[in-house]
Protein backbone atom coordinates (compact mmCIF):
# COMPACT_ATOMS: atom_id res chain seq x y z
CA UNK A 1 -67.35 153.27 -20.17
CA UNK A 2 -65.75 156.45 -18.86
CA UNK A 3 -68.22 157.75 -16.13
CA UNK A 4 -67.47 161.48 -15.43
CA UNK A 5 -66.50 162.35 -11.75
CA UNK A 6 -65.49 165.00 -9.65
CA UNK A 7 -62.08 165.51 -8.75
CA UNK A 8 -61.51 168.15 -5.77
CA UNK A 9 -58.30 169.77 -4.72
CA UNK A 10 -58.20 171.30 -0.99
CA UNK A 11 -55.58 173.01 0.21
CA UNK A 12 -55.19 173.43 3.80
CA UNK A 13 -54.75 176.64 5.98
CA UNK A 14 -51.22 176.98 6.91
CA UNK A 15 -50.28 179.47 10.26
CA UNK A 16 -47.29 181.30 10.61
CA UNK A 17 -45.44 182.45 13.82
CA UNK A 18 -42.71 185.51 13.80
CA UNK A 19 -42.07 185.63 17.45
CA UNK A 20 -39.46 187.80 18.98
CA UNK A 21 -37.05 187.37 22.02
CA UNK A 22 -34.61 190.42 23.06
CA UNK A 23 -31.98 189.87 25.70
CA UNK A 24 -32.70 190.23 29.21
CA UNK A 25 -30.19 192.46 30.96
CA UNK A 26 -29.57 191.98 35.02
CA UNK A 27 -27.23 194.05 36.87
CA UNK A 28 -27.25 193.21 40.73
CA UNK A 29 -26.10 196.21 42.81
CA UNK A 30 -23.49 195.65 45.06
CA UNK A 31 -25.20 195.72 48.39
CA UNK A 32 -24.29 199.21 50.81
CA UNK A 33 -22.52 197.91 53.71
CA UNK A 34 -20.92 200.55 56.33
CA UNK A 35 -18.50 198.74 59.00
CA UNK A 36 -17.70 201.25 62.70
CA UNK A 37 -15.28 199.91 65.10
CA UNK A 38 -15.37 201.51 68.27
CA UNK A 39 -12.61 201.64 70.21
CA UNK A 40 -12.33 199.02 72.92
CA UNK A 41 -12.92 200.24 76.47
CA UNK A 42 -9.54 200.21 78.06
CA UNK A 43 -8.79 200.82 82.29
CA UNK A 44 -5.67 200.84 83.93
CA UNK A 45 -5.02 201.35 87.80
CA UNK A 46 -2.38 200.88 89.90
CA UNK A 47 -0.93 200.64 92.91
CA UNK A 48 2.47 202.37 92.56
CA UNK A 49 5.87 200.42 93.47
CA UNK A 50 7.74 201.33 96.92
CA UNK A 51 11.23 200.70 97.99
CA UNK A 52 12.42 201.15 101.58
CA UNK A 53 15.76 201.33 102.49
CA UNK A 54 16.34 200.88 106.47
CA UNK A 55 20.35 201.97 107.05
CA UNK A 56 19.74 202.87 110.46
CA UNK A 57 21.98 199.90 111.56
CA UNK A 58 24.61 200.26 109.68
CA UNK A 59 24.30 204.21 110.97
CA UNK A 60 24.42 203.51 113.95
CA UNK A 61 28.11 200.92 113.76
CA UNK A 62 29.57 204.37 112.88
CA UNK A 63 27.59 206.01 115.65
CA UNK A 64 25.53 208.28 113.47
CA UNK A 65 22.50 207.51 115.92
CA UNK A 66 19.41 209.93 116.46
CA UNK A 67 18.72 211.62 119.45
CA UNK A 68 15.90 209.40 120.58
CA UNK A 69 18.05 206.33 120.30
CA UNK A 70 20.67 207.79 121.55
CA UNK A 71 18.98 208.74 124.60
CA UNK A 72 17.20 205.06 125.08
CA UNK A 73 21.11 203.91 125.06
CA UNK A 74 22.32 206.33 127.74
CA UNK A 75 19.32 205.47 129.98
CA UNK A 76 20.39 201.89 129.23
CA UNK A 77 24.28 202.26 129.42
CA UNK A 78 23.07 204.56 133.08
CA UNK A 79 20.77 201.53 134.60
CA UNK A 80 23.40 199.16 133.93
CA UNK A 81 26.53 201.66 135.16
CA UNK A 82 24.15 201.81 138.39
CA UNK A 83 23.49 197.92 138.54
CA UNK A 84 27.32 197.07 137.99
CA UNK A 85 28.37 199.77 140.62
CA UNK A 86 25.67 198.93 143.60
CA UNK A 87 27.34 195.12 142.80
CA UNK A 88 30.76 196.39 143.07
CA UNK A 89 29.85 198.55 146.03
CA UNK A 90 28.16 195.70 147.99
CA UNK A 91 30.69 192.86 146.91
CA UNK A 92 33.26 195.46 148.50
CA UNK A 93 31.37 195.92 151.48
CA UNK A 94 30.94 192.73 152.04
CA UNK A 95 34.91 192.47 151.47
CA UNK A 96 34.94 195.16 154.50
CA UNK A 97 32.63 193.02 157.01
CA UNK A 98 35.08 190.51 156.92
CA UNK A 99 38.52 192.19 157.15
CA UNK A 100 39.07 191.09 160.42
CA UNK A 101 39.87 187.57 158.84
CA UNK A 102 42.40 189.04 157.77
CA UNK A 103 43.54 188.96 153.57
CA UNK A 104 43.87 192.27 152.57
CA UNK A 105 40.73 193.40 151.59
CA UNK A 106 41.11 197.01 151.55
CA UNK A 107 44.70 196.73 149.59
CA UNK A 108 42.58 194.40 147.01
CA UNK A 109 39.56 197.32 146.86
CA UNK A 110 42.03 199.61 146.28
CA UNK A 111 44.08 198.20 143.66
CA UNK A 112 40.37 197.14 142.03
CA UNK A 113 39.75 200.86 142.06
CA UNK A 114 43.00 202.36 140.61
CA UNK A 115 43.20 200.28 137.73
CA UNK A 116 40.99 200.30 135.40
CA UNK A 117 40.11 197.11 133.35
CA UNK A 118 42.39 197.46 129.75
CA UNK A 119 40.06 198.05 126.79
CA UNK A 120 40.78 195.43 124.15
CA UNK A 121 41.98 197.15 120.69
CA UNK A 122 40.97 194.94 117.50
CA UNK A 123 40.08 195.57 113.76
CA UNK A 124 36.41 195.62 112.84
CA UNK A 125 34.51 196.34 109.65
CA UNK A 126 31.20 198.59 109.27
CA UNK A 127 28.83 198.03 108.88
CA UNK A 128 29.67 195.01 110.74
CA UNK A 129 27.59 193.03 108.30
CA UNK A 130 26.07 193.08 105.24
CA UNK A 131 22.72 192.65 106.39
CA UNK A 132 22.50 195.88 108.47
CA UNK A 133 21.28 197.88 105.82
CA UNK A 134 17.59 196.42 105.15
CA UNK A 135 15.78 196.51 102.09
CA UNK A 136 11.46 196.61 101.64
CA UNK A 137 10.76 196.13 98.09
CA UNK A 138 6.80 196.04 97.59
CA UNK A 139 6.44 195.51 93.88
CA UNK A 140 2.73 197.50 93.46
CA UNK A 141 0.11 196.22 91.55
CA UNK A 142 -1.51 196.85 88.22
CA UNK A 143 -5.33 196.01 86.97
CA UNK A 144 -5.99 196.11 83.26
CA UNK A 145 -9.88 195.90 82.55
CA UNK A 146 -10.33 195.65 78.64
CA UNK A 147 -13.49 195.73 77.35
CA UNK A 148 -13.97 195.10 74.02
CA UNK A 149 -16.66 196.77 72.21
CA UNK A 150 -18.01 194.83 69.03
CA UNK A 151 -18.20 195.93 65.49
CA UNK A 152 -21.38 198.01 64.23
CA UNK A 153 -22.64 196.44 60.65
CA UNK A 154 -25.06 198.23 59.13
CA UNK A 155 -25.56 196.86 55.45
CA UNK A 156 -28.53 197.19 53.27
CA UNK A 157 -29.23 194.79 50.44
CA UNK A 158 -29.59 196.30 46.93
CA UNK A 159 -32.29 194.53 44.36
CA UNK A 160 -31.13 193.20 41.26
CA UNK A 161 -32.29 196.06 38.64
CA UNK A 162 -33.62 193.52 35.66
CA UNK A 163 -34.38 195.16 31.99
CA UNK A 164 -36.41 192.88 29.70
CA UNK A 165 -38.98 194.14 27.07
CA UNK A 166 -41.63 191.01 26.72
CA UNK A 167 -41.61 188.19 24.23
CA UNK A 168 -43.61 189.13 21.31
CA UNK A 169 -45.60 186.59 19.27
CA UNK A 170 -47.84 187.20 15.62
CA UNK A 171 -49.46 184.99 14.28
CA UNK A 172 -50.87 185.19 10.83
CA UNK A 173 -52.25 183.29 7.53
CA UNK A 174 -49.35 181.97 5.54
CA UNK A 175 -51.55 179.97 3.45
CA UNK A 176 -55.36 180.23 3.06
CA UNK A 177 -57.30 177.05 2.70
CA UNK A 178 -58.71 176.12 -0.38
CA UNK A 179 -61.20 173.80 -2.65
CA UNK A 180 -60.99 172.75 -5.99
CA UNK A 181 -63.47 171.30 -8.16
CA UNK A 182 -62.65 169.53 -11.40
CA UNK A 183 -65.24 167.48 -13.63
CA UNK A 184 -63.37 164.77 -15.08
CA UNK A 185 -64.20 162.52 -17.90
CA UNK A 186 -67.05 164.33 -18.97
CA UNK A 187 -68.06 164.17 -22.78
CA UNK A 188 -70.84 166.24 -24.49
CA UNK A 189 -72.52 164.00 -26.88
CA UNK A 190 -72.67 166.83 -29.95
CA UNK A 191 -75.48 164.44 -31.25
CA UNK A 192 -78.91 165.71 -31.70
């Protein structure tokens, strides 16, 4: 026998999401960066160079003397003029003490007297050497203070400038739910 029953249908509820992502744009500044060099701190002194040249030597072998010198050798040339003459005087004295030993003393003192000694004539060079003419060489002196000063950095970072609009998300019904009801095998007996 065919019993009559219920037959159901549901449907469920079925969600829909239309989400939307835009782009993201980033631009990073470059950062502001300002480099000064000073000029290093620079100091030079010095002592300045000197040369001497002493010729007064080799001035003097040609008898280009100056009066002070020239005057130190006379009082020189005088004191020993006056030493070699009070010898000469006393050796001849003592020549004259003694004459009556007889050896001709006075014809010796005289001939001593009337002739001169020769002067001796030679060749020379002047100067009469190379090292008469003297040389001071003082080479000076120079300090170098260098300072140097460092760099001045001044930079400043920029922030990256970021454009984004936000993610959007809707959600909404794409299918209701729903319930069916069906009678099945169900017979109407038309039989009074």
């Amino acid at each position: 026998m065919n019993m009559p029953y219920l037959q159901t249908h549901i449907t469920n509820a079925q969600l829909g999401i239309n989400y939307s992502q835009p782009d993201m744009k980033m631009k990073q500044p470059q950062a502001d960066l300002q480099i000064k060099q000073p000029a290093a701190d620079l100091e030079i002194s010095y002592e300045p160079s000197s040369l001497s040249i002493d010729q007064s030597e080799a001035l003097a072998d040609v008898d280009r003397k100056g009066p002070l010198r020239r005057t130190k050798e006379w009082v020189e040339q005088a004191r020993q003029v006056l030493a070699e003459g009070v010898a000469k005087r006393a050796r001849q004295g003592d020549q004259m003490m003694e004459i009556e030993h007889g050896g001709g003393a006075i014809a010796r003192i005289s001939q001593e007297n009337s002739n001169p000694p020769m002067k001796e004539i030679g060749m020379g060079f002047l100067p009469k050497t190379p090292f008469r003419v003297k040389f001071d060489y003082d080479p000076g002196k120079v300090d170098i203070e260098f300072t140097p000063n460092k760099p001045i950095i001044d930079s400043k970072a920029n922030k990256p400038i970021i454009e984004h609009e936000n993610w959007k998300a809707e959600i909404y019904l794409k299918q209701k739910d729903s319930i069916d009801f069906e009678l099945k095998n169900f017979q109407i007996d038309q039989y009074v």
